[in-house]
Protein backbone atom coordinates (compact mmCIF):
# COMPACT_ATOMS: atom_id res chain seq x y z
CA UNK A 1 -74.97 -48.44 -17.73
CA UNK A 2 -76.69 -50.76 -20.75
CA UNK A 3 -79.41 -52.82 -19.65
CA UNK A 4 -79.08 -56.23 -19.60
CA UNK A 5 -82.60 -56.13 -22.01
CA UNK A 6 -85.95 -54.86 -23.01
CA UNK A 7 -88.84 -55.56 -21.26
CA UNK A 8 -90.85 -57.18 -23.54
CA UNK A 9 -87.73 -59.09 -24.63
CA UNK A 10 -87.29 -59.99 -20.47
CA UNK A 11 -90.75 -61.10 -20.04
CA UNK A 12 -90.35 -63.18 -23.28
CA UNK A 13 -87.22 -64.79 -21.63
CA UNK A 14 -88.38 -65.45 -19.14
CA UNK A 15 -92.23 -67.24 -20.13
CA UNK A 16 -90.05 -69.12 -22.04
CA UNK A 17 -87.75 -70.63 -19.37
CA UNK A 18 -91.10 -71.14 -17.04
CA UNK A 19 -92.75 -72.87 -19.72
CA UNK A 20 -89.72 -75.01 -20.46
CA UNK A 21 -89.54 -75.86 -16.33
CA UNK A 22 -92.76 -76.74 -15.76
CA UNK A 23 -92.98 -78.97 -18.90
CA UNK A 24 -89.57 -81.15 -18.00
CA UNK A 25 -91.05 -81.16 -14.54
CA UNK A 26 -95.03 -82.57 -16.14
CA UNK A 27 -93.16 -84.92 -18.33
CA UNK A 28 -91.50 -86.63 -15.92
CA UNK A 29 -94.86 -86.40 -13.18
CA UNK A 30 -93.13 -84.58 -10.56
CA UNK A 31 -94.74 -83.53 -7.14
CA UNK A 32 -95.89 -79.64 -7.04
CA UNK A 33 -94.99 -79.43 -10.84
CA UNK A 34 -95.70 -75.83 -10.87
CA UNK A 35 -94.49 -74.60 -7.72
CA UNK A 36 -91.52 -73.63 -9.62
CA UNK A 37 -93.30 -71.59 -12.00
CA UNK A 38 -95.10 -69.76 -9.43
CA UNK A 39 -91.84 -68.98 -7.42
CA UNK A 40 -90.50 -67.30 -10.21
CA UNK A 41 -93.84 -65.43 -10.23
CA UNK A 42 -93.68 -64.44 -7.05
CA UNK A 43 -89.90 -63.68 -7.03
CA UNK A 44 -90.56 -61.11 -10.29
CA UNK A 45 -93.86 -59.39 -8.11
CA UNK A 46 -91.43 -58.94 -5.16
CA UNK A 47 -88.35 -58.02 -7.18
CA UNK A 48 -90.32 -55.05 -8.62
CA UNK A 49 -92.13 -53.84 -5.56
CA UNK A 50 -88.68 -53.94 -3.94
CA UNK A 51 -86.81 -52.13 -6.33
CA UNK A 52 -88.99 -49.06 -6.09
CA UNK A 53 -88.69 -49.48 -2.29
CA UNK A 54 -85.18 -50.01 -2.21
CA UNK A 55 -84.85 -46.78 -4.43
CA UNK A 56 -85.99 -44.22 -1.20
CA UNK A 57 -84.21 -46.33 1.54
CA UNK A 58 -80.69 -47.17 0.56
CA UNK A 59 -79.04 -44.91 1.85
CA UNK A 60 -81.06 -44.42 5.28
CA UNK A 61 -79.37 -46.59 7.80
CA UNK A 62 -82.86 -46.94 10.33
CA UNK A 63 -85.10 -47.88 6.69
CA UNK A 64 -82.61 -50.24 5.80
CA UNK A 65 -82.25 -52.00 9.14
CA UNK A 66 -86.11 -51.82 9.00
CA UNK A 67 -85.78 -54.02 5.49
CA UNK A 68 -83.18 -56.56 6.85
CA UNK A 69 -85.76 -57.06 9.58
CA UNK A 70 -88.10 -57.78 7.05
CA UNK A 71 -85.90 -59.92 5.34
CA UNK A 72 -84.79 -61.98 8.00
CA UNK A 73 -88.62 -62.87 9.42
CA UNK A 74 -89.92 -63.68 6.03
CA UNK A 75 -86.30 -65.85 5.48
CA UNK A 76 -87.33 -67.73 8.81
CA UNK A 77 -91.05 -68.24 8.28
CA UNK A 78 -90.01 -69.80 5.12
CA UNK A 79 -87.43 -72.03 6.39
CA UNK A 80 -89.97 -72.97 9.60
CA UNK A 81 -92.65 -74.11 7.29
CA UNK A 82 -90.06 -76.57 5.47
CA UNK A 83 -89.29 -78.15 8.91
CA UNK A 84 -92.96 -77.94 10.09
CA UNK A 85 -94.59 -74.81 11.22
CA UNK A 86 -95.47 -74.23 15.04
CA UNK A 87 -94.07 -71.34 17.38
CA UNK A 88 -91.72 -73.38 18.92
CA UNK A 89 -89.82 -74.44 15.46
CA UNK A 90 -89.94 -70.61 14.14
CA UNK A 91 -88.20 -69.41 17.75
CA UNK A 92 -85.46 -72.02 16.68
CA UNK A 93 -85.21 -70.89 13.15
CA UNK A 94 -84.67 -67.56 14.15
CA UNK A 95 -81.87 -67.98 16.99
CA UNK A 96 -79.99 -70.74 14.25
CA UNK A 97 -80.14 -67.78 11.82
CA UNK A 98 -80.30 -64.91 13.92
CA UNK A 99 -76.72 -66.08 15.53
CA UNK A 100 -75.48 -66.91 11.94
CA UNK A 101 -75.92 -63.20 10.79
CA UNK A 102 -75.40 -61.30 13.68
CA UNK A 103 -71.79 -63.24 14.07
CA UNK A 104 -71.23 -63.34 10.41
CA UNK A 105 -71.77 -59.48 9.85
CA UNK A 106 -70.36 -58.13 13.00
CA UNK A 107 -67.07 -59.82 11.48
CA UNK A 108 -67.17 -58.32 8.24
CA UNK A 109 -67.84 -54.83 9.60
CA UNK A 110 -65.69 -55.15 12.76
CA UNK A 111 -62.42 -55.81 10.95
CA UNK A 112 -63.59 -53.83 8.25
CA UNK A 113 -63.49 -56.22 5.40
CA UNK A 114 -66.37 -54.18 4.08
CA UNK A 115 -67.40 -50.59 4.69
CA UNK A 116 -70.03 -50.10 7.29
CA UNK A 117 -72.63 -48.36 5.32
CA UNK A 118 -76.24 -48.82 4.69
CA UNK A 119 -75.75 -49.53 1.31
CA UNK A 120 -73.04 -52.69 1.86
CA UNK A 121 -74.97 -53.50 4.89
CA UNK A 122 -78.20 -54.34 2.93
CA UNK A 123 -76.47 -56.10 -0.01
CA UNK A 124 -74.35 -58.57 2.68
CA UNK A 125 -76.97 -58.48 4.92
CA UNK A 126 -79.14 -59.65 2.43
CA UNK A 127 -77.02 -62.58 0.43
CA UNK A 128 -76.02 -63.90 4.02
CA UNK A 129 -79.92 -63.90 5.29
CA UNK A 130 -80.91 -65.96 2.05
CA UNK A 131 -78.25 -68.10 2.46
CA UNK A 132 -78.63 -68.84 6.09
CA UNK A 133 -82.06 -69.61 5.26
CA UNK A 134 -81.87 -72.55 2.40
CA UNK A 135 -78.88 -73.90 4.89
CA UNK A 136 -81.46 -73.82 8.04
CA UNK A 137 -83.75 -75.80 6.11
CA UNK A 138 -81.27 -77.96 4.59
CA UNK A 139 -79.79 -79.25 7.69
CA UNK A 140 -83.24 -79.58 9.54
CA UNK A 141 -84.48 -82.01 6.51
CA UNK A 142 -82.10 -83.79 6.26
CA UNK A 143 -81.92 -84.43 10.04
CA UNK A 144 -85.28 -85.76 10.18
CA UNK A 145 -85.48 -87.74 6.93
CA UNK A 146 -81.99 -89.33 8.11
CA UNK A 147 -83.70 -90.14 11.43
CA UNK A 148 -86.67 -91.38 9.99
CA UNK A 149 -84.57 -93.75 7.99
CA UNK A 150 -82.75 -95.05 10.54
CA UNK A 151 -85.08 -95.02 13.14
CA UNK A 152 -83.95 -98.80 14.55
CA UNK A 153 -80.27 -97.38 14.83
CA UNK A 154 -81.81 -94.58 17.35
CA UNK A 155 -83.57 -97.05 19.60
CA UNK A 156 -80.77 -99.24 19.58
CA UNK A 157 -78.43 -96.65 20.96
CA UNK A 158 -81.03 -95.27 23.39
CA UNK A 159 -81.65 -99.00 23.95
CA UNK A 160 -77.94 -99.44 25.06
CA UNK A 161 -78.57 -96.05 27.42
CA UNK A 162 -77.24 -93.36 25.39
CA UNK A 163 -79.12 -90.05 25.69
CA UNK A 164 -81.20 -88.67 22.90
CA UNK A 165 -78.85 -86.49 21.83
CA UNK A 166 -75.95 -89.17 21.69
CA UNK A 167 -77.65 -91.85 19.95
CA UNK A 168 -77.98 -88.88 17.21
CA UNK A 169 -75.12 -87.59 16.90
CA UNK A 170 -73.86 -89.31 14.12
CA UNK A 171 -76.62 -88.10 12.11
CA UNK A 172 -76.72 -84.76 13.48
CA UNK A 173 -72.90 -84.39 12.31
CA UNK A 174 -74.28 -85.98 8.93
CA UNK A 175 -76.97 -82.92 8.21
CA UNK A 176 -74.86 -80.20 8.85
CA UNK A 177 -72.23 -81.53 6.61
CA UNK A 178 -74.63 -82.08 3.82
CA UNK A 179 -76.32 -78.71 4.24
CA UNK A 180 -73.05 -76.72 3.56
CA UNK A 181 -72.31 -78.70 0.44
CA UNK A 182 -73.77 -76.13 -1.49
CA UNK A 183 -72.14 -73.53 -0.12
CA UNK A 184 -68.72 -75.22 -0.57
CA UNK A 185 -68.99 -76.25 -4.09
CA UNK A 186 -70.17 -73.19 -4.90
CA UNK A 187 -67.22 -71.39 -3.05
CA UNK A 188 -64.85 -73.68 -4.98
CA UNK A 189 -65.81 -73.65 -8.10
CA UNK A 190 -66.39 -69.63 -8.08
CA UNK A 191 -64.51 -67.93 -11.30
CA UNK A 192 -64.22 -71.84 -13.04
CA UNK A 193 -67.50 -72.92 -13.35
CA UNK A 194 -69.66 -69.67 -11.85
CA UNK A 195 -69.26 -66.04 -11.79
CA UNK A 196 -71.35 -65.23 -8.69
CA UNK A 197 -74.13 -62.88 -9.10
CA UNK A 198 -72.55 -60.03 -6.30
CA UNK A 199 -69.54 -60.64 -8.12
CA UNK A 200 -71.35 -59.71 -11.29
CA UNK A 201 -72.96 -56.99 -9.85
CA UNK A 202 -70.74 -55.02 -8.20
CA UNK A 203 -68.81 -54.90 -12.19
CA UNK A 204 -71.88 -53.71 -13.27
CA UNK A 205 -72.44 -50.99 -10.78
CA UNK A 206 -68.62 -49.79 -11.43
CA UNK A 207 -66.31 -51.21 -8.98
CA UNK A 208 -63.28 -52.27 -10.65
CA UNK A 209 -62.63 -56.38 -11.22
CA UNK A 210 -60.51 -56.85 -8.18
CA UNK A 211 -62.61 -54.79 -6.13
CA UNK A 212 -65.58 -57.16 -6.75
CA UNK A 213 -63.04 -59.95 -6.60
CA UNK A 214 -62.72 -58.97 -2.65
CA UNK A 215 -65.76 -58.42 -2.25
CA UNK A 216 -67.06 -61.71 -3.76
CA UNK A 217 -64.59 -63.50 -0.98
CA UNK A 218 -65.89 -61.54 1.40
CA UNK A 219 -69.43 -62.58 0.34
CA UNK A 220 -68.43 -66.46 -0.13
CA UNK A 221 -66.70 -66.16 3.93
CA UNK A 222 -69.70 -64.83 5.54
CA UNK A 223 -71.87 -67.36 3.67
CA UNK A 224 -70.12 -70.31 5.12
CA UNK A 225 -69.46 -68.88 8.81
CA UNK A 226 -73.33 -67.72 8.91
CA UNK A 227 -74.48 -71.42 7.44
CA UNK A 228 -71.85 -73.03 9.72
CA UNK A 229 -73.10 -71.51 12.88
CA UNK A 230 -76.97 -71.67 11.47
CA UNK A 231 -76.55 -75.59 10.90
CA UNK A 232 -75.39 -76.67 13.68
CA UNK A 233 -77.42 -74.56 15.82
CA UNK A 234 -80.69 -75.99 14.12
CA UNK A 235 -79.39 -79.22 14.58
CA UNK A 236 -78.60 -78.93 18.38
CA UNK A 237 -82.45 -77.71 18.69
CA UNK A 238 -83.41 -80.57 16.48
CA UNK A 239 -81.23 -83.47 17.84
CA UNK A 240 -82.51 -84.68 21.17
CA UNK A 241 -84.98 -86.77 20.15
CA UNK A 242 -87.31 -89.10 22.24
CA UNK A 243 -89.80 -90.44 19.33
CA UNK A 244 -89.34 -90.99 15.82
CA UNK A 245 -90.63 -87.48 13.74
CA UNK A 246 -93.25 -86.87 11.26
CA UNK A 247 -92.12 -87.11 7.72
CA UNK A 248 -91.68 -83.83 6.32
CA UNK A 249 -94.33 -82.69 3.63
């Protein structure tokens, strides 16, 4: 299969594009101008370290499980320090997304929309991981700054005797809508405006058109029932609320 590029012409790319990010980002005085530039950074370290990993486990189901272990506590610290980091808020994190993906795959390899193997299992496994964490964190900030915001409208309700959870639930319904819009723009505008990268992929690595057509829909299905069930389960941890939160940093 041709490679996409060199690596000198890859690296070059790519300074490029970081350079470009980080100098929109100082023109216009953003916050954490460079954190950008050292994701990318940090994403190209791991990418590398995980390739050669990935290269001796992929087809070892226990290494592989091992991996989307891995995976899945790194996806939740991340998405716990975005909605404030204690013990308590990572537990949450991890039963939103841990009943997203278990749900979500145990579909997809239940009615055998996609071949149980360790392979397919760490590809899906990890797309619908990644995904349930951005939505996790999504739905959790926007919860809060909504609250914060509308603070007044809270107390009124709880005022007039609702519960904490009642005199939120408007909002609550509001930040799981707006973290899956995303995920639904994305799913339809895929083959208009984006060819998805699994799509993409799976050409690349030989599967016929329509085969990575399938497996694309497959892909774009368990993305929205794993952020679906991770939303709103962040949310119900998140909504009962008795004093106005923190801002977020």
């Amino acid at each position: 299969m041709d490679q996409p590029g060199g690596v000198v012409a890859t690296l070059f790319g790519v300074a490029v594009l970081v350079a470009l990010t980080v100098t929109v980002l100082s023109l216009y005085r953003v916050p954490a101008r460079l954190a950008p530039a050292w994701a990318i950074l940090r994403g190209a370290a791991q990418l590398a370290a995980i390739s050669l990993v990935l290269s001796g486990i992929i087809t070892n189901a226990f290494l592989v499980g091992l991996a989307l272990l891995v995976m899945f506590t790194v996806a939740a610290a991340t998405a716990t320090k975005r909605l404030g980091w204690d013990w308590t808020m990572f537990g949450h994190v991890c039963t939103a997304m841990g009943a997203g993906v278990i749900a979500t795959l145990a579909v997809v390899f239940a009615t055998g929309a996609i071949e149980f193997t360790p392979r397919y299992a760490l590809a899906i496994g990890g797309i619908v991981i990644g995904n349930a964490m951005s939505i996790a964190t999504l739905a959790g900030r926007h919860f809060s700054q909504t609250v914060i915001s509308r603070w007044e409208e809270v107390e009124g309700w709880m005022a007039l005797g609702a519960r904490p959870r009642q005199s939120t639930a408007e909002l609550a319904r509001g930040a799981v809508y707006s973290a899956l819009i995303p995920s639904t723009d994305q799913s339809k505008t895929t083959g208009l405006v984006t060819l998805p990268g699994a799509f993409v992929g799976a050409i690349f690595g030989g599967i016929s058109p329509v085969a990575a057509g399938l497996f694309q829909i497959v892909v774009l299905a368990s993305i929205m029932a794993a952020g679906s069930i991770t939303a709103v389960v962040t949310i119900l941890f998140l909504a009962p609320l008795r004093m106005r939160p923190l801002p977020l940093p």
